[in-house]
C-alpha atoms as a PDB file:
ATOM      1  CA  UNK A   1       9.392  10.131   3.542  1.00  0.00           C
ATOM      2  CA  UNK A   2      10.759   8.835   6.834  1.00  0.00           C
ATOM      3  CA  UNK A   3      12.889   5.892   6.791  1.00  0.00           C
ATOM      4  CA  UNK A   4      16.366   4.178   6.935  1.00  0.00           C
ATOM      5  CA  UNK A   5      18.437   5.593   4.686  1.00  0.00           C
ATOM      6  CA  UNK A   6      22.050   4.553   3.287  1.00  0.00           C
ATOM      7  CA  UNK A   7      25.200   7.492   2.656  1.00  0.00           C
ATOM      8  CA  UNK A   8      23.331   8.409  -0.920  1.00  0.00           C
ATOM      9  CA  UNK A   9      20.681   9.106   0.793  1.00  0.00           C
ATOM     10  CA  UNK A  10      18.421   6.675  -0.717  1.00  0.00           C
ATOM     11  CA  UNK A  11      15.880   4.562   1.284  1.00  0.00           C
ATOM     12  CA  UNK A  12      17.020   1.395   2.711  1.00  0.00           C
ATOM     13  CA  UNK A  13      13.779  -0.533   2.945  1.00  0.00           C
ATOM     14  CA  UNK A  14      12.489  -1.909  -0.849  1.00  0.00           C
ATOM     15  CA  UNK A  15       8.989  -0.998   0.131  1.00  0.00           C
ATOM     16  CA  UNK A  16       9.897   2.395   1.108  1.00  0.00           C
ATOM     17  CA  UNK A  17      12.233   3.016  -1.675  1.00  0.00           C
ATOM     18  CA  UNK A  18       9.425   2.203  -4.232  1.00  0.00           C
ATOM     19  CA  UNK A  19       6.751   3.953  -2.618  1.00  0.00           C
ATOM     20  CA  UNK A  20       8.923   7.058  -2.606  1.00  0.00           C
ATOM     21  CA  UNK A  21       9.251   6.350  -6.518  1.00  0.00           C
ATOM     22  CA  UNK A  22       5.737   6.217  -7.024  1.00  0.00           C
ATOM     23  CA  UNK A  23       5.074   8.961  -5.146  1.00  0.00           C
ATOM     24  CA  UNK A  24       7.256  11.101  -7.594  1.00  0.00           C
ATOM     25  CA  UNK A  25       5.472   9.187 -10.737  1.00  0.00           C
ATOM     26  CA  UNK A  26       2.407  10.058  -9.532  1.00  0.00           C
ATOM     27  CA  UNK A  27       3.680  14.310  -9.068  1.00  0.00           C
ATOM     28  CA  UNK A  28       5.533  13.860 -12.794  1.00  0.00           C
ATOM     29  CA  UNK A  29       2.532  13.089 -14.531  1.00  0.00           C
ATOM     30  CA  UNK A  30       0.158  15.220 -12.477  1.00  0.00           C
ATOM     31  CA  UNK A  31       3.211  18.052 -13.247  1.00  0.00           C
ATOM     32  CA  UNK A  32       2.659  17.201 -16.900  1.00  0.00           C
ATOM     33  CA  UNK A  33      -1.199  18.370 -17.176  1.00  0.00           C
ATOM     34  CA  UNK A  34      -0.431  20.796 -15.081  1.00  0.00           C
ATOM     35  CA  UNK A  35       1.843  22.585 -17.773  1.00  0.00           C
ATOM     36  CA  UNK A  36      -0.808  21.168 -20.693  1.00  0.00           C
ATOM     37  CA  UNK A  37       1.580  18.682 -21.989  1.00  0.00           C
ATOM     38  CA  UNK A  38       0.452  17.052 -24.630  1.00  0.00           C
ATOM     39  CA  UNK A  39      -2.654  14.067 -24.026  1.00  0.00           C
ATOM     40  CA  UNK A  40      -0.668  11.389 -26.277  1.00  0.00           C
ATOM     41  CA  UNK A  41       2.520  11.806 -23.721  1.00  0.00           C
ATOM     42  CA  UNK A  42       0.318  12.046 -20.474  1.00  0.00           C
ATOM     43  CA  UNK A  43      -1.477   8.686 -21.760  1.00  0.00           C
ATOM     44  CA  UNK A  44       2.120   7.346 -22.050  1.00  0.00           C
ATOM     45  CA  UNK A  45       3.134   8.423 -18.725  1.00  0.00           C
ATOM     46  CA  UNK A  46      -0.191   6.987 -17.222  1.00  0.00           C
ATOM     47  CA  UNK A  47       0.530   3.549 -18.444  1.00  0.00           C
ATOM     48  CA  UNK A  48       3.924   3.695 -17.336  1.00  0.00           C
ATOM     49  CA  UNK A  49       2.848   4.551 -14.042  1.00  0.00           C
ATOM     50  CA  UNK A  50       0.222   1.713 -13.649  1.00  0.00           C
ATOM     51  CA  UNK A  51       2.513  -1.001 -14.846  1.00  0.00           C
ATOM     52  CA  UNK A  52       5.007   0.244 -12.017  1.00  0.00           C
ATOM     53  CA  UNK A  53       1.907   0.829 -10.061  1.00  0.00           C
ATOM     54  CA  UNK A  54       0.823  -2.819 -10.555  1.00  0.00           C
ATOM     55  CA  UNK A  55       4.440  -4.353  -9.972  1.00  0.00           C
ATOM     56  CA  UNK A  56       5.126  -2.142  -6.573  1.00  0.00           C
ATOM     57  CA  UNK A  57       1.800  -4.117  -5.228  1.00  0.00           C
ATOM     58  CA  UNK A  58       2.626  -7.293  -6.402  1.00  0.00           C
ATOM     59  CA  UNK A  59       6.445  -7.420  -5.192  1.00  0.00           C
ATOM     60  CA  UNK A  60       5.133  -5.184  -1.780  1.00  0.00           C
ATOM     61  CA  UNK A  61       1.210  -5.916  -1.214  1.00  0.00           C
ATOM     62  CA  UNK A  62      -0.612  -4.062   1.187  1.00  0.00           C
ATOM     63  CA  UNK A  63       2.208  -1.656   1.340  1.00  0.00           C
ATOM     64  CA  UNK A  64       1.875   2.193  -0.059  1.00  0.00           C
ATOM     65  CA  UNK A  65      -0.496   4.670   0.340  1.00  0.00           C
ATOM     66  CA  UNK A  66      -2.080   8.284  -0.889  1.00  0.00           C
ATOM     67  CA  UNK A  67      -0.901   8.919  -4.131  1.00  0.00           C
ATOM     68  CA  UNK A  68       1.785   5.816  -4.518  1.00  0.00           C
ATOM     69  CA  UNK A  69      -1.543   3.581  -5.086  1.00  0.00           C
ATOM     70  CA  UNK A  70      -3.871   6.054  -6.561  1.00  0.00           C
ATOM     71  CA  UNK A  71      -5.460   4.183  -9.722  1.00  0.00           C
END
C-alpha cells in the first residue's frame, strides 16, 4: 500500500496503517482454508477479524476498501 511511512517502515496515516492490517487479516484467514485448517480455528479467526473489522469502520468510517471491508 502507498503511503507515508516512518524509518520502521510502518504507515504513518491511522487509516492507512489499519487498512493495511486488515488487509493481512483478511489473507491470514483466507491462508487458513486454504491449507484446510481446522473450521473451529477459521470460525475463531473470522470473529476476530469482524470485531477488528467493525472497530477499523467505526474509529475510520468510509475509509478501506476490497478485502479490508469484505464482510
Amino acid at each position: 500500500m502507498a503511503g507515508e511511512r516512518d524509518k520502521y517502515g510502518d504507515l504513518v496515516d491511522p487509516a492507512e496503517r489499519y487498512q493495511e492490517f486488515m488487509l493481512r487479516v483478511y489473507d491470514l484467514w483466507s491462508q487458513a482454508e486454504e491449507y484446510g485448517y481446522s473450521k473451529e480455528a477459521r470460525g475463531i479467526l473470522n470473529q476476530a477479524r469482524l470485531m477488528f473489522m467493525d472497530e477499523f469502520q467505526t474509529l475510520h468510517p468510509g475509509f478501506g476498501r476490497g478485502r479490508a471491508t469484505w464482510r
